[in-house]
Each structure stands twice: as structure tokens, then as C-alpha cells.
PDB file of N, CA and C in Angstrom:
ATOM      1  N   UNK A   1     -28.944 -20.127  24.028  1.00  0.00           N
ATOM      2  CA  UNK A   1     -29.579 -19.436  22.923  1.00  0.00           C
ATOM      3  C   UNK A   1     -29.167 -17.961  22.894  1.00  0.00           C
ATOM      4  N   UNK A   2     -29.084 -17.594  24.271  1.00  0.00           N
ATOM      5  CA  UNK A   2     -28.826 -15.924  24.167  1.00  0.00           C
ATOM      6  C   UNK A   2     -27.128 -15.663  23.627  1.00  0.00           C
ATOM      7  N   UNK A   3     -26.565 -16.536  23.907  1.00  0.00           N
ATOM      8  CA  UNK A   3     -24.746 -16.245  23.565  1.00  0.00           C
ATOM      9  C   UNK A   3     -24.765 -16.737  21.652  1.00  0.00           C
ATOM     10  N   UNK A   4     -25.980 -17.666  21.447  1.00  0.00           N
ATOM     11  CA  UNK A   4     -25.851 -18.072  19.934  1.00  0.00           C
ATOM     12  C   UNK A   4     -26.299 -16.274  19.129  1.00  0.00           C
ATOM     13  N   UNK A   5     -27.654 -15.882  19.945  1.00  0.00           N
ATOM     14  CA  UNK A   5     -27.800 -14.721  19.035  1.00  0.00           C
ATOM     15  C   UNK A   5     -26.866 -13.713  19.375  1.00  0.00           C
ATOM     16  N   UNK A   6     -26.403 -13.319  20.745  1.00  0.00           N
ATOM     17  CA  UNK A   6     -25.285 -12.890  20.873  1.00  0.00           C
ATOM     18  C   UNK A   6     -24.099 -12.241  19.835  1.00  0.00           C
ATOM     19  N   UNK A   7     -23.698 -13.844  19.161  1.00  0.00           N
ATOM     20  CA  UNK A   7     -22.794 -14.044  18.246  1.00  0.00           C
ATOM     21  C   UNK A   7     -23.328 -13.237  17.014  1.00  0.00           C
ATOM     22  N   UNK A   8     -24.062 -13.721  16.721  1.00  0.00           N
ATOM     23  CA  UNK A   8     -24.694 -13.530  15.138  1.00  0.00           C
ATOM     24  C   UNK A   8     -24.815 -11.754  15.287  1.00  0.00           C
ATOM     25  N   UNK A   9     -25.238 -11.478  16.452  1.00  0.00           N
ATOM     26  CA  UNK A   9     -25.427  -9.954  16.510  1.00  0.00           C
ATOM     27  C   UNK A   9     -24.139  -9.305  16.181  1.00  0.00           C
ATOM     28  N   UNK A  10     -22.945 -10.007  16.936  1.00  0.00           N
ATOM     29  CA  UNK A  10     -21.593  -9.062  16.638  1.00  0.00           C
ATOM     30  C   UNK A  10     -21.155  -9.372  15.096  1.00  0.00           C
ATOM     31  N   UNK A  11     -21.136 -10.624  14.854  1.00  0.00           N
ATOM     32  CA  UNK A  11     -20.936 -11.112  13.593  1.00  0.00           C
ATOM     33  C   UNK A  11     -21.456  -9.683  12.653  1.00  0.00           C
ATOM     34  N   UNK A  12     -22.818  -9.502  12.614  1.00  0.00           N
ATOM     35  CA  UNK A  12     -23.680  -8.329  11.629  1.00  0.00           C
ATOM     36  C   UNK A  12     -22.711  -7.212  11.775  1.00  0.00           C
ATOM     37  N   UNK A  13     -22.461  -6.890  12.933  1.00  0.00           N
ATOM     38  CA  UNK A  13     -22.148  -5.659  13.512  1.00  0.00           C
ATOM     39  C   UNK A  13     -20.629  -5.111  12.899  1.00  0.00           C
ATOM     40  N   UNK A  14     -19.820  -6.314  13.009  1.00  0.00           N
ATOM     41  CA  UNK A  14     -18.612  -6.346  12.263  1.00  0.00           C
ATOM     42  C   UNK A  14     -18.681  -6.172  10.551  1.00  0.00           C
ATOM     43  N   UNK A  15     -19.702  -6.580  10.052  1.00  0.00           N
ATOM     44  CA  UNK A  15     -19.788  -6.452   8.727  1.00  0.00           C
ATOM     45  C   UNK A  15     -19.760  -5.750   7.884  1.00  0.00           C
ATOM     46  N   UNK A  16     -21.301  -5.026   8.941  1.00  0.00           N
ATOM     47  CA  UNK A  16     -22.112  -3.890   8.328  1.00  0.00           C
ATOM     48  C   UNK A  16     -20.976  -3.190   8.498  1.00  0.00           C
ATOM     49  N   UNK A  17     -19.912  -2.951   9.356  1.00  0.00           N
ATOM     50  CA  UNK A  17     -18.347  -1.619  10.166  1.00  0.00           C
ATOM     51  C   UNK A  17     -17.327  -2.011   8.881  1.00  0.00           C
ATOM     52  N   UNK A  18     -17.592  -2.944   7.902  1.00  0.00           N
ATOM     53  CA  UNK A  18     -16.686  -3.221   6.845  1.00  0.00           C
ATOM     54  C   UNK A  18     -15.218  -4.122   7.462  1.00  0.00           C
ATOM     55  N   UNK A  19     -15.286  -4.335   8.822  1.00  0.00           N
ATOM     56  CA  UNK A  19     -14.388  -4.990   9.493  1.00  0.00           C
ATOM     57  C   UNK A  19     -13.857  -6.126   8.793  1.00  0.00           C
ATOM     58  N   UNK A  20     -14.840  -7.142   8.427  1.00  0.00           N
ATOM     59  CA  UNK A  20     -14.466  -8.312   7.417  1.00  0.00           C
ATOM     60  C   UNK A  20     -14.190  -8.091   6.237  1.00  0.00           C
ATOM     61  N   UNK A  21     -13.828  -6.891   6.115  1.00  0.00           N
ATOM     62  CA  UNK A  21     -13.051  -6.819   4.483  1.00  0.00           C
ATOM     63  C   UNK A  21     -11.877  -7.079   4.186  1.00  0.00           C
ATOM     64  N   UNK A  22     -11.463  -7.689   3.076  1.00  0.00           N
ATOM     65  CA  UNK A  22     -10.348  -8.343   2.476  1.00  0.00           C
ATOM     66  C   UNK A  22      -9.085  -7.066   2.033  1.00  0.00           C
ATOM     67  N   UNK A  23      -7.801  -7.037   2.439  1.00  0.00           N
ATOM     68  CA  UNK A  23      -6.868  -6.593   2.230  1.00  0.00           C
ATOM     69  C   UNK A  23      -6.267  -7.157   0.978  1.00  0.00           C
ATOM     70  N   UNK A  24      -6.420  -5.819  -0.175  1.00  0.00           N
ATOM     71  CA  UNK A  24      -5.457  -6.705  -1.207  1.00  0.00           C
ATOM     72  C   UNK A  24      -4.262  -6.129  -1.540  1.00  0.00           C
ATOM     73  N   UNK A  25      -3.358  -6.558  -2.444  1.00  0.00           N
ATOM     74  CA  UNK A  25      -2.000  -5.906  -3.114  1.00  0.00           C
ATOM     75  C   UNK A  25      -1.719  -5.770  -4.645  1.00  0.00           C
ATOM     76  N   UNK A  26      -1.287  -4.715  -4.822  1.00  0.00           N
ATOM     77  CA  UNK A  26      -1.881  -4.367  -6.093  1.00  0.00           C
ATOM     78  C   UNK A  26       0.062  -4.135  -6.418  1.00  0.00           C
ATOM     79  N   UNK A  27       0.858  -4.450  -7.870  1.00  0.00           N
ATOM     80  CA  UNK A  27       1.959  -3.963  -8.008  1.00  0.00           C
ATOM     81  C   UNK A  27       1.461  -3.319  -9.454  1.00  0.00           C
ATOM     82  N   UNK A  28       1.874  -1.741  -8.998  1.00  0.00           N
ATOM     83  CA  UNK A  28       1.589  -0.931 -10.282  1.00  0.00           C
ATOM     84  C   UNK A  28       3.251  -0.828 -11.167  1.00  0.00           C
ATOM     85  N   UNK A  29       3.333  -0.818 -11.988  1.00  0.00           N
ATOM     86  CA  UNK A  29       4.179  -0.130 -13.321  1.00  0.00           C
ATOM     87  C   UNK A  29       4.044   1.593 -13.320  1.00  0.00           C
ATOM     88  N   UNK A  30       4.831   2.615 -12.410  1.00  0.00           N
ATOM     89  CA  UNK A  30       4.536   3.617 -12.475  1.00  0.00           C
ATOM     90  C   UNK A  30       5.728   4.540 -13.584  1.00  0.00           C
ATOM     91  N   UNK A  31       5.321   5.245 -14.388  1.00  0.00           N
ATOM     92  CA  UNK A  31       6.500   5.910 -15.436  1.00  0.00           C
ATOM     93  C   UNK A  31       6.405   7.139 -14.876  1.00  0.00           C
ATOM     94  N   UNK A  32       7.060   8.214 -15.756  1.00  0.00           N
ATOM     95  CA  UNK A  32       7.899   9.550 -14.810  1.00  0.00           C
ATOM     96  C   UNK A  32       8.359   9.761 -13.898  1.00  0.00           C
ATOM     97  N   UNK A  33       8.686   8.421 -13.527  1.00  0.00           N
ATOM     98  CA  UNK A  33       9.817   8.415 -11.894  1.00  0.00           C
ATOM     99  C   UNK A  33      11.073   8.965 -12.368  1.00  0.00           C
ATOM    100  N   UNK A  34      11.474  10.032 -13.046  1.00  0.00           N
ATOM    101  CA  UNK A  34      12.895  10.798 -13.012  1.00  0.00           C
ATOM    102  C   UNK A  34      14.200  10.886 -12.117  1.00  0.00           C
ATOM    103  N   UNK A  35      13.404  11.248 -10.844  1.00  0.00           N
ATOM    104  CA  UNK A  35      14.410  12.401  -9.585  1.00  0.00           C
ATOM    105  C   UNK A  35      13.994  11.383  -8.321  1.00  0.00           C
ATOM    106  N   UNK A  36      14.796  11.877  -7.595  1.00  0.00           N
ATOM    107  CA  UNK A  36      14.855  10.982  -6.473  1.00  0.00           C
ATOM    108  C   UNK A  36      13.203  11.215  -5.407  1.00  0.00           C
ATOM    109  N   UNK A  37      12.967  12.479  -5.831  1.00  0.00           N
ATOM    110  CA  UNK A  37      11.823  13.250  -4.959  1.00  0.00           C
ATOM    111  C   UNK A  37      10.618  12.535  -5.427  1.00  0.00           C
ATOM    112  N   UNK A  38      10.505  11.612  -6.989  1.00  0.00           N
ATOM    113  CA  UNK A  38       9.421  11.341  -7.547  1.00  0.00           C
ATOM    114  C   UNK A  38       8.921   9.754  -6.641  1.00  0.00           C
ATOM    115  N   UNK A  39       9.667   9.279  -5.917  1.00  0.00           N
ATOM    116  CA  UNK A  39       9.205   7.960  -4.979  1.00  0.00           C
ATOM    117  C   UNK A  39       8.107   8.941  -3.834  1.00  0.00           C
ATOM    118  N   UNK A  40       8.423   9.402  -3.668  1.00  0.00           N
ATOM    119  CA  UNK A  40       8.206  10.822  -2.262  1.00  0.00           C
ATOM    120  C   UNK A  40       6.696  11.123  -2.605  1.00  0.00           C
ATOM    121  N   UNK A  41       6.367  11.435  -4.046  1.00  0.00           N
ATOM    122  CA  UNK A  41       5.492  12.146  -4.341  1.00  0.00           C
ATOM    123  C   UNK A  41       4.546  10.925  -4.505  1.00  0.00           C
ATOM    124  N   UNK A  42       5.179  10.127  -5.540  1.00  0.00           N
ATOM    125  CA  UNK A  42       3.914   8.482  -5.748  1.00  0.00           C
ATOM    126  C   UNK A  42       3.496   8.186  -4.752  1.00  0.00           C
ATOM    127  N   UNK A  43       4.304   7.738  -3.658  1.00  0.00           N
ATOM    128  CA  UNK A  43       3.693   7.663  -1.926  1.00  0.00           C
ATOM    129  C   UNK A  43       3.026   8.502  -1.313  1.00  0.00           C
ATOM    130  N   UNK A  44       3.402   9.519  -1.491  1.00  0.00           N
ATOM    131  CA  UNK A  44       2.249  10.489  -0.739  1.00  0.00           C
ATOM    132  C   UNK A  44       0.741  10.038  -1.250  1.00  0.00           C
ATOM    133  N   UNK A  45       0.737  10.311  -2.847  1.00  0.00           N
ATOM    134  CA  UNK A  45      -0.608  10.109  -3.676  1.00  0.00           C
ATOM    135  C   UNK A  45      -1.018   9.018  -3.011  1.00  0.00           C
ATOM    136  N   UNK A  46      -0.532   8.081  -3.481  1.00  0.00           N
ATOM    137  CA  UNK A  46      -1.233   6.866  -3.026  1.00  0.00           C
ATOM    138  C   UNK A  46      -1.404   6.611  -1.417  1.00  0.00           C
ATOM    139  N   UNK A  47      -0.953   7.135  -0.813  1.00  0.00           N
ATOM    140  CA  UNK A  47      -1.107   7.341   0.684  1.00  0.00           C
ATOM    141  C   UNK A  47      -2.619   7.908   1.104  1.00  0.00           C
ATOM    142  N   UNK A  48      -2.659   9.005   0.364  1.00  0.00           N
ATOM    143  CA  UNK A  48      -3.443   9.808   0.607  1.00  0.00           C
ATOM    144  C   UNK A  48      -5.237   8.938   0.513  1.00  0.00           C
ATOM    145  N   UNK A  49      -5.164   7.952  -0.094  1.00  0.00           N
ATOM    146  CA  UNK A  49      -6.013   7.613  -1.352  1.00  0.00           C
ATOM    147  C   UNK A  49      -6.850   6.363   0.257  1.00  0.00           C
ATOM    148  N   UNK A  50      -8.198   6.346   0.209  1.00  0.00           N
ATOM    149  CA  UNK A  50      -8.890   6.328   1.254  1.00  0.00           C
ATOM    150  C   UNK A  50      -8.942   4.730   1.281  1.00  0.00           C
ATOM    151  N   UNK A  51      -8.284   3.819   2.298  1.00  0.00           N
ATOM    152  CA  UNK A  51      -8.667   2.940   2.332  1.00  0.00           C
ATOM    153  C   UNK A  51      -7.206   2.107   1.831  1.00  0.00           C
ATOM    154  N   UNK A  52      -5.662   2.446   1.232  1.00  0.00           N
ATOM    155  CA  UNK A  52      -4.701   2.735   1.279  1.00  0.00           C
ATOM    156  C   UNK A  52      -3.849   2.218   2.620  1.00  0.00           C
ATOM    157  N   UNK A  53      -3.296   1.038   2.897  1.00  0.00           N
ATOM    158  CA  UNK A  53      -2.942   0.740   4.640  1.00  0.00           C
ATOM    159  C   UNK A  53      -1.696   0.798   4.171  1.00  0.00           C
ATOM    160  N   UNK A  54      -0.710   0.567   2.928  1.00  0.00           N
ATOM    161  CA  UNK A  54       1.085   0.761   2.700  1.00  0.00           C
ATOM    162  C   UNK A  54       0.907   0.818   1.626  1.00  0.00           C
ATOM    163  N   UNK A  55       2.455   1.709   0.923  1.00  0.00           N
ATOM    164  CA  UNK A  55       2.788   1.888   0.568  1.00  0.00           C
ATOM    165  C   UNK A  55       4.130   1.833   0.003  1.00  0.00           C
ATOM    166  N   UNK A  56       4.710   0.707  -1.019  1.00  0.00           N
ATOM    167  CA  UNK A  56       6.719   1.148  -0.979  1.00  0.00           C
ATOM    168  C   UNK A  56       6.635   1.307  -2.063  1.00  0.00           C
ATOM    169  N   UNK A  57       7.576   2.390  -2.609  1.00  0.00           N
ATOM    170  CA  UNK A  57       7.522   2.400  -3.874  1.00  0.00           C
ATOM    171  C   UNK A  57       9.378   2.533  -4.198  1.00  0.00           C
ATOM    172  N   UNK A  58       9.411   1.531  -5.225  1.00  0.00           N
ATOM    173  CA  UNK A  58      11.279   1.007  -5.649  1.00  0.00           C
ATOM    174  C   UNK A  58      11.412   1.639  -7.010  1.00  0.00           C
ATOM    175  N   UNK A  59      12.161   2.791  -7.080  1.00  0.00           N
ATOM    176  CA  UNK A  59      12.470   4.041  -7.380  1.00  0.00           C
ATOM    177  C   UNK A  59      13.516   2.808  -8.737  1.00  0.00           C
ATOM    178  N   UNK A  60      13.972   2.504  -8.734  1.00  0.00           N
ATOM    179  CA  UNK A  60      14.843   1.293  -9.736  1.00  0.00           C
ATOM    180  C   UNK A  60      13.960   0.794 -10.296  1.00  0.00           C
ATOM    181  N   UNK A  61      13.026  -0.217  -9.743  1.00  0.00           N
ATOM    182  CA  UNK A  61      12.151  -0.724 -10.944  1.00  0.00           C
ATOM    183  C   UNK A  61      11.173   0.328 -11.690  1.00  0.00           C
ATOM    184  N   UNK A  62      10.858   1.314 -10.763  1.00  0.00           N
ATOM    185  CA  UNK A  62       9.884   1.925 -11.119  1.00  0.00           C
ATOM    186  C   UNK A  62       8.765   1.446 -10.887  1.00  0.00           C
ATOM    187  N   UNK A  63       8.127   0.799  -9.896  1.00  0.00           N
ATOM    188  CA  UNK A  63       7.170   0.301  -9.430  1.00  0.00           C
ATOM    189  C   UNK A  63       6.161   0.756  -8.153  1.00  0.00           C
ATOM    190  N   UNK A  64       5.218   0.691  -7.905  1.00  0.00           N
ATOM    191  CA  UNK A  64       4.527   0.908  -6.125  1.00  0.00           C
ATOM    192  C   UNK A  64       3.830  -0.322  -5.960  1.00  0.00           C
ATOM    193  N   UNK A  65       4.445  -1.053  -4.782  1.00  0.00           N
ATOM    194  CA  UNK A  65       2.978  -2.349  -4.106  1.00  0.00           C
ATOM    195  C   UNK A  65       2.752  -1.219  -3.153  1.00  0.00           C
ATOM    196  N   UNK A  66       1.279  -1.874  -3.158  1.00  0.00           N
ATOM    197  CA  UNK A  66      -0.158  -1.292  -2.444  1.00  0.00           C
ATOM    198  C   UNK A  66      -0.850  -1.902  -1.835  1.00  0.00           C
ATOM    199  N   UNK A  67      -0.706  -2.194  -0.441  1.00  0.00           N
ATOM    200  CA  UNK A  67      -2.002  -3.263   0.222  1.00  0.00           C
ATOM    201  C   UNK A  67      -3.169  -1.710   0.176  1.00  0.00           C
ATOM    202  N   UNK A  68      -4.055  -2.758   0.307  1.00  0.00           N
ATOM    203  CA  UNK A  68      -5.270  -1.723   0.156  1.00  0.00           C
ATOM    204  C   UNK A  68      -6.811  -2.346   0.852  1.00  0.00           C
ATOM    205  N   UNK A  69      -7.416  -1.704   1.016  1.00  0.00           N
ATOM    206  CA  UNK A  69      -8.624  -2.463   1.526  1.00  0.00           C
ATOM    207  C   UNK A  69      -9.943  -1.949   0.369  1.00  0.00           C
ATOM    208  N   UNK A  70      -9.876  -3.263  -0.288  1.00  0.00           N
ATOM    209  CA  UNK A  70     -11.182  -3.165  -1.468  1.00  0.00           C
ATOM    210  C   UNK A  70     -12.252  -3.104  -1.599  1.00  0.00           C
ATOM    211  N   UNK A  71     -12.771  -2.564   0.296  1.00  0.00           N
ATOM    212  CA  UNK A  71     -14.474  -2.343   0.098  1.00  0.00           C
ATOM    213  C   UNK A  71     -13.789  -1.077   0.106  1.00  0.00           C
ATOM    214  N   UNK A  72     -13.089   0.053   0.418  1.00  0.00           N
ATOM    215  CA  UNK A  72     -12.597   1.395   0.290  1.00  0.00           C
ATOM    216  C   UNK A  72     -12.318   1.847  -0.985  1.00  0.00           C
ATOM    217  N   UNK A  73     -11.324   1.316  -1.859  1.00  0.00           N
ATOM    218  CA  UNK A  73     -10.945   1.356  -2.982  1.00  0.00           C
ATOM    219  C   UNK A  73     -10.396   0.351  -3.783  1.00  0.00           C
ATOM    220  N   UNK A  74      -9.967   1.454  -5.173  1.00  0.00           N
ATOM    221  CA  UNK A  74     -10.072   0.100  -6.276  1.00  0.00           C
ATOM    222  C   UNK A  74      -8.517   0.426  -6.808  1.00  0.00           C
ATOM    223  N   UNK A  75      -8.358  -0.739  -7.515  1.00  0.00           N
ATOM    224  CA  UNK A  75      -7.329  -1.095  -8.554  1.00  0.00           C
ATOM    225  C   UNK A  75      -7.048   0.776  -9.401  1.00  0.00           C
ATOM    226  N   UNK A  76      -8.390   0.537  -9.693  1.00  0.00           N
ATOM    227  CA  UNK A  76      -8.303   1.663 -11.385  1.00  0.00           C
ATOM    228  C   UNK A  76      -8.138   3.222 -10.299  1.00  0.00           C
ATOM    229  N   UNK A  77      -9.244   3.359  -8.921  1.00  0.00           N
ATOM    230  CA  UNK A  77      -8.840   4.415  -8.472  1.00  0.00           C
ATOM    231  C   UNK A  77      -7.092   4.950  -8.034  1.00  0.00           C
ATOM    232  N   UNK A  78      -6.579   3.687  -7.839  1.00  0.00           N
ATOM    233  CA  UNK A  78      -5.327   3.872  -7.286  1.00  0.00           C
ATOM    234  C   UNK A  78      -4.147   4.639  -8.628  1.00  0.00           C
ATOM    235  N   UNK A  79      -4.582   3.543 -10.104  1.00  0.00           N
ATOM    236  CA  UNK A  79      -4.161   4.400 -11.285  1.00  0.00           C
ATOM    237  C   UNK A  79      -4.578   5.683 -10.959  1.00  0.00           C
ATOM    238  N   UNK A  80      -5.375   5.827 -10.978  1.00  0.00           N
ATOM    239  CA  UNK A  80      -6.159   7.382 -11.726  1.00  0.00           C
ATOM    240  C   UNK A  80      -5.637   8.190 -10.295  1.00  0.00           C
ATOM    241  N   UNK A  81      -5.387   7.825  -9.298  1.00  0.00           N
ATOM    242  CA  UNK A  81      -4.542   8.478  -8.223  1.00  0.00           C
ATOM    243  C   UNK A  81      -3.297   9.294  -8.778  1.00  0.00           C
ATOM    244  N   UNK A  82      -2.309   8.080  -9.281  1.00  0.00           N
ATOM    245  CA  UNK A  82      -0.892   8.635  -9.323  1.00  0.00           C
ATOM    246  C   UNK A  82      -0.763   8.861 -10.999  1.00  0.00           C
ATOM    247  N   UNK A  83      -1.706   8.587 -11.817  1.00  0.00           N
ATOM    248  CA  UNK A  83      -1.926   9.660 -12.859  1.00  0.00           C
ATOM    249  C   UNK A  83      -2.311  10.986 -12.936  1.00  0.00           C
ATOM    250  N   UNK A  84      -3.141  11.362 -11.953  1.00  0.00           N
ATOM    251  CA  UNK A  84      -3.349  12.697 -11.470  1.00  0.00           C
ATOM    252  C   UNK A  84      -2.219  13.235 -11.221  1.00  0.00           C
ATOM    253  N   UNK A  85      -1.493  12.776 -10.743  1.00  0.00           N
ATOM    254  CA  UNK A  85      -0.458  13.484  -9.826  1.00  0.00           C
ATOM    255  C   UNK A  85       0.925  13.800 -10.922  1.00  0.00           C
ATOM    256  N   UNK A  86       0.588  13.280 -12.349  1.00  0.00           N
ATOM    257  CA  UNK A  86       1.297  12.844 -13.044  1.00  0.00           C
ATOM    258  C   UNK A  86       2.804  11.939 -13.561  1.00  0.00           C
ATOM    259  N   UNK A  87       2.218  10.636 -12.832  1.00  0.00           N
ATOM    260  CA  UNK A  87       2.828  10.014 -12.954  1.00  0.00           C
ATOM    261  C   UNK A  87       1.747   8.423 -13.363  1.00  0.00           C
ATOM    262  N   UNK A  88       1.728   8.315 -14.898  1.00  0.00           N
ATOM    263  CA  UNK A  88       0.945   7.599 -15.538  1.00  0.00           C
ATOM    264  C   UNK A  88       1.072   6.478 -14.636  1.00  0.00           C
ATOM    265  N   UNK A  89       0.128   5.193 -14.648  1.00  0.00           N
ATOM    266  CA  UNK A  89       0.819   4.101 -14.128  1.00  0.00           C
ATOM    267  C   UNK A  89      -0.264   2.957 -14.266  1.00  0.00           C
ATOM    268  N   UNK A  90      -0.088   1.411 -14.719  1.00  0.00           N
ATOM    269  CA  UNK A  90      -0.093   0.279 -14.955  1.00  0.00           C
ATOM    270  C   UNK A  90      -0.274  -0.603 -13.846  1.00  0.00           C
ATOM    271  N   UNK A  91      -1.183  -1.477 -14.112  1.00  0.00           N
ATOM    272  CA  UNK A  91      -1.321  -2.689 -13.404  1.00  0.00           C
ATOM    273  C   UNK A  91      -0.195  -4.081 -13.360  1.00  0.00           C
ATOM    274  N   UNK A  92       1.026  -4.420 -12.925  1.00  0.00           N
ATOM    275  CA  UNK A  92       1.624  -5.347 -13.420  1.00  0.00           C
ATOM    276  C   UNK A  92       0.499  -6.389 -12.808  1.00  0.00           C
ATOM    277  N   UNK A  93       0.442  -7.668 -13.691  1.00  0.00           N
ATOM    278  CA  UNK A  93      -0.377  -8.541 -13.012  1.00  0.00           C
ATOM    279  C   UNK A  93       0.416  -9.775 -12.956  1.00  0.00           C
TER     280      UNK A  93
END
């Protein structure tokens, strides 16, 4: 009985720590990628952005995938990230 509540105790413990949260991937459509420096800068932004575990961003398509962890952040924060930074950018889905 003591190793069953045991369990259930770490189980909570992990939860409540956001430990069991789901990693997702997000491929944005980012525009004003011009210069070679503008991959440099989208990554940083989105780097920066809390909850954010990678980052590549392919300077040719004009694109960034994003694993991310979605009790941290969101889809729309990650836009409104590298729109700030000015570089508008899209959800491909």
C-alpha cells in the first residue's frame, strides 16, 4: 500500500512540475527573410520565447519548425514573437 501511494504521490508531483507536458511542432511561413543575417535573427526570437526547446529555420523556403512545450507557450505567441521582431509570419498547417 505504501509503494501504491508512493506512486500516485510522484505521479502528482510530476504534474503539478508540468513534467508531463506534451512537446509540439509548429512549421511557421515566415516573410522578410531578405539577408542571410535574417535566419540569425528569427532564431534568436523564437529562441528566446519561454518554453521554446529548437529551433531551424530554412532561409530558402522561408520557413521556422518549432518544437515547443504547450503548457509554456502557444502557436499565436510564437507568431506574435517573430512579428515583433519584424518578420510577419504564418501557421503552415
Amino acid at each position: 500500500m505504501r509503494k501504491l501511494i508512493a506512486m500516485v504521490c510522484l505521479w502528482l508531483l510530476l504534474v503539478a512540475n508540468g513534467v508531463m507536458a506534451e512537446i509540439k511542432t509548429a512549421v511557421l511561413k515566415v516573410d522578410n527573410m531578405t539577408c542571410v543575417s535574417c535566419p540569425y535573427i528569427v532564431e534568436k526570437t523564437l529562441s528566446g520565447v519561454k518554453g521554446v526547446a529548437e529551433v531551424i529555420v530554412d532561409f530558402e523556403q522561408k520557413t521556422a519548425t518549432v518544437r515547443f512545450d504547450d503548457e509554456q507557450t502557444t502557436v499565436f505567441i510564437l507568431v506574435a514573437a517573430t512579428t515583433n521582431a519584424g518578420y510577419p509570419s504564418t501557421v503552415i498547417e
